[in-house]
Protein backbone atom coordinates (compact mmCIF):
# COMPACT_ATOMS: atom_id res chain seq x y z
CA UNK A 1 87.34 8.89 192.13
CA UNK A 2 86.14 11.09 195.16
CA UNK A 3 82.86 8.71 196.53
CA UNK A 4 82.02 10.86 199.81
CA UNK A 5 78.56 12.19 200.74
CA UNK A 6 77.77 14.50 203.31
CA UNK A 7 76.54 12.77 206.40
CA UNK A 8 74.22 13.83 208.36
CA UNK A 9 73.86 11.53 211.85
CA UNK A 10 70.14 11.76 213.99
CA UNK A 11 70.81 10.57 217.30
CA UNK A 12 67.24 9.07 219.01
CA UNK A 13 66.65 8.48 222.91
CA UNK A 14 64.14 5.66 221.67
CA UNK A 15 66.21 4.13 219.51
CA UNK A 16 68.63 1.29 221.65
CA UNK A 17 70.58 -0.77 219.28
CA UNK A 18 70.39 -0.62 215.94
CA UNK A 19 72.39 1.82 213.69
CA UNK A 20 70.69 2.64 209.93
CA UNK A 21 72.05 4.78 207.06
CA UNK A 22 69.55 5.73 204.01
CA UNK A 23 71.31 8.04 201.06
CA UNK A 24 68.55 10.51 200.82
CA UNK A 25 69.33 13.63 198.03
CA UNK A 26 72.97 13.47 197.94
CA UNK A 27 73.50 12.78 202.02
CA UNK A 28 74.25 9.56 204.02
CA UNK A 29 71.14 10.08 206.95
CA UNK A 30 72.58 8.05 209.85
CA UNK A 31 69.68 7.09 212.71
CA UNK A 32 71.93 6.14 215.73
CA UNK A 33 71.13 5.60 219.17
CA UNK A 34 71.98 8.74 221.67
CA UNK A 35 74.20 6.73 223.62
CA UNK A 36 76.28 5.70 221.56
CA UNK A 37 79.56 7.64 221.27
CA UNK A 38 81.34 9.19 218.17
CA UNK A 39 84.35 7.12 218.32
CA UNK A 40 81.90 3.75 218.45
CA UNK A 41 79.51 5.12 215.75
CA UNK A 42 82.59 6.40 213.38
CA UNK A 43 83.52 2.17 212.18
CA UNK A 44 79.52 1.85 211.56
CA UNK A 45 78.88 4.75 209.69
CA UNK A 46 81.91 3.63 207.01
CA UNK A 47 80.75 0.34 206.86
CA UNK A 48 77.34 1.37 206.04
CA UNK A 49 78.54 3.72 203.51
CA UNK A 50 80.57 0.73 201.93
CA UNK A 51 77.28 -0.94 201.70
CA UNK A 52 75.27 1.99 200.58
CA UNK A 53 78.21 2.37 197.53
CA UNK A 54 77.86 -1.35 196.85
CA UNK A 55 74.06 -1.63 196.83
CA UNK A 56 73.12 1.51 195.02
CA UNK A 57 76.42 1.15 192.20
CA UNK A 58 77.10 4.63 191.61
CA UNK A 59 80.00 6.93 191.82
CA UNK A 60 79.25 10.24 193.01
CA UNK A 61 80.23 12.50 190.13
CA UNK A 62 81.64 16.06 190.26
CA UNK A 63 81.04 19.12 187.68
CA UNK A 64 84.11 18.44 186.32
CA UNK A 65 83.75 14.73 185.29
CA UNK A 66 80.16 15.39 184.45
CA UNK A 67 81.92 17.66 181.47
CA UNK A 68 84.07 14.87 180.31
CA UNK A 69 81.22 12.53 180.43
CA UNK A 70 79.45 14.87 177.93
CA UNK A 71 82.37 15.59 176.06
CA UNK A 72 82.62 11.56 175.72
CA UNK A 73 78.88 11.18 174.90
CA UNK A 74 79.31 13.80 172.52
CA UNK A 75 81.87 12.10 170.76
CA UNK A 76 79.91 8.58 170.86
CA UNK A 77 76.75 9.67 169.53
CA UNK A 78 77.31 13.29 167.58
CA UNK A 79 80.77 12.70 166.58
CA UNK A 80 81.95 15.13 168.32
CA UNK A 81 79.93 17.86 166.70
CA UNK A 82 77.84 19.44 169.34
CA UNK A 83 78.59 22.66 171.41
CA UNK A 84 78.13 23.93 174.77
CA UNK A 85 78.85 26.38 176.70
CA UNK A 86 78.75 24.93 179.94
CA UNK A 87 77.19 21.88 182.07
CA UNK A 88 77.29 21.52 185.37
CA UNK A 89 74.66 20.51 189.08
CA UNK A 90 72.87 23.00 190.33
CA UNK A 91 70.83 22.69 193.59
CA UNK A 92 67.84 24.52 192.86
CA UNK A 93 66.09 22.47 189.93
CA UNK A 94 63.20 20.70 192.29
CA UNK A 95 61.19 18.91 190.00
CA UNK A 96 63.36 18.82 186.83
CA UNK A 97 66.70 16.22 186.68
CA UNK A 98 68.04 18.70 183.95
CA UNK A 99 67.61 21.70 181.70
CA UNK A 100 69.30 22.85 178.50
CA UNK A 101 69.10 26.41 177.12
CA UNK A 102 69.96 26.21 173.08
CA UNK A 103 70.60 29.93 172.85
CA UNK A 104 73.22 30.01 175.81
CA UNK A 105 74.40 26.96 175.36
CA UNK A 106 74.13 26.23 179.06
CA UNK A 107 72.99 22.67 180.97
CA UNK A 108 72.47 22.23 183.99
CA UNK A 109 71.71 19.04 185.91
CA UNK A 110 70.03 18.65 189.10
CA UNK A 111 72.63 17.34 192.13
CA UNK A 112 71.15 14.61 192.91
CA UNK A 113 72.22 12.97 189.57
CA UNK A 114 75.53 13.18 191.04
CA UNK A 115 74.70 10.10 193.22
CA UNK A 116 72.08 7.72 190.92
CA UNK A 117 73.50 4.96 188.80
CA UNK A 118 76.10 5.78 185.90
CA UNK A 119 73.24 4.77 183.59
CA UNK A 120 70.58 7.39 184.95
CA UNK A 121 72.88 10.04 184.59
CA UNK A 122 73.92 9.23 181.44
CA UNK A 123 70.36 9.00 179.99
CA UNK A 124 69.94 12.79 181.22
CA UNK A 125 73.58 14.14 180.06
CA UNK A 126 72.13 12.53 176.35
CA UNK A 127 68.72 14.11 176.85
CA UNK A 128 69.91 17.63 177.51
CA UNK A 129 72.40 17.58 175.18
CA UNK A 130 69.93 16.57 172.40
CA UNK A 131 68.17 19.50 172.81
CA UNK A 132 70.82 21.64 171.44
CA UNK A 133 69.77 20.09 167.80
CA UNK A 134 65.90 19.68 168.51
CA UNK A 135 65.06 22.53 171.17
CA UNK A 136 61.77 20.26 171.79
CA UNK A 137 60.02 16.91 172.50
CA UNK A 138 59.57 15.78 169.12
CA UNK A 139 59.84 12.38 166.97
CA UNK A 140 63.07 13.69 166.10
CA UNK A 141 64.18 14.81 169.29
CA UNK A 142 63.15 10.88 170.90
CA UNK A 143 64.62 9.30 168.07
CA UNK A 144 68.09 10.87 168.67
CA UNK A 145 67.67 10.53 172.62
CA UNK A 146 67.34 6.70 171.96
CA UNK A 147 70.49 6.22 170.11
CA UNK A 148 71.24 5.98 174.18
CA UNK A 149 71.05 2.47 174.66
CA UNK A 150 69.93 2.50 178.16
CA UNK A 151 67.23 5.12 177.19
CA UNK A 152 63.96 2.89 178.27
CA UNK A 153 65.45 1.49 181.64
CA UNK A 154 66.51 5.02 182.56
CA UNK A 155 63.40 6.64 182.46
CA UNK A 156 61.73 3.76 183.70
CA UNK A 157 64.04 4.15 187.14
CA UNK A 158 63.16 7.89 187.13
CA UNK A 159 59.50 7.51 187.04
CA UNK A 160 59.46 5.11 190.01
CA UNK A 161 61.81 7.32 192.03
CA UNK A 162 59.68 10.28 191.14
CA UNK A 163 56.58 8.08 192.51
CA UNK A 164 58.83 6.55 195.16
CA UNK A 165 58.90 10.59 196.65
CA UNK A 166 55.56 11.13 196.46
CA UNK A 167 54.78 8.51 199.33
């Protein structure tokens, strides 16, 4: 399975030393010193990715995966029975992690699911595809998003990373 992320390496006259990497919306941000050469900053940056992969535990996904993962979820907790006409990332959902559109039968995800925990992006493949049999928030629609086992500690991860951005 494909784990690269675009990098994207800030060179600083202040900074001396120290190399850091922070995964920031689906890109590795690398803060390097300006002296430092490619060639010296190339075994860094894929040791720090190692670490990033590692500490973080997820496996960037792509569309096509994210469609098996469905189809798999769909067989778990529907039997199989539900219908789509396509799910995939998108990059322009800002504030939303997903969207589903009953009617069309399209679901789309935002992108930077593609690099949070298996578990995250699992809760949101289950939540979207819910809403093709309750097209709302209701008791009915929760009580078939928690047949997800990981439902609680899901959300609970996006809330903090939603507050976590506001800072």
């Amino acid at each position: 399975m494909d784990k690269e992320w675009p990098v994207e390496i800030i060179r600083s006259e202040r900074r001396r030393k120290s190399v850091s990497a922070k995964l920031k919306d689906g890109r590795i941000i690398i803060r390097a010193p300006q002296a430092i050469s490619d060639e010296e900053l190339e075994p860094i940056i894929a040791n720090l990715k190692a670490k990033l992969l590692r500490k973080a535990q997820i496996t960037p996904q792509t569309n096509q995966q994210l469609a098996a993962r469905a189809q798999e979820m769909n067989r778990d907790y529907f039997d199989g029975k539900l219908r789509w006409h396509s799910i995939k990332y998108v990059t322009n959902q800002n504030t939303l992690y997903g969207s589903c559109t009953p009617s069309t039968g399209k679901i789309r995800l935002n992108d930077r699911l593609a690099t949070m925990p298996e578990f995250v992006r699992d809760y949101v493949i289950m939540h979207e595809i819910c809403h093709l049999v309750e097209a709302n928030h209701s008791d009915r629609f929760w009580a078939l998003v928690n047949r997800y086992p990981l439902t609680e500690r899901a959300r609970g991860y996006l809330m903090a990373l939603s507050l976590e951005q506001i800072e």
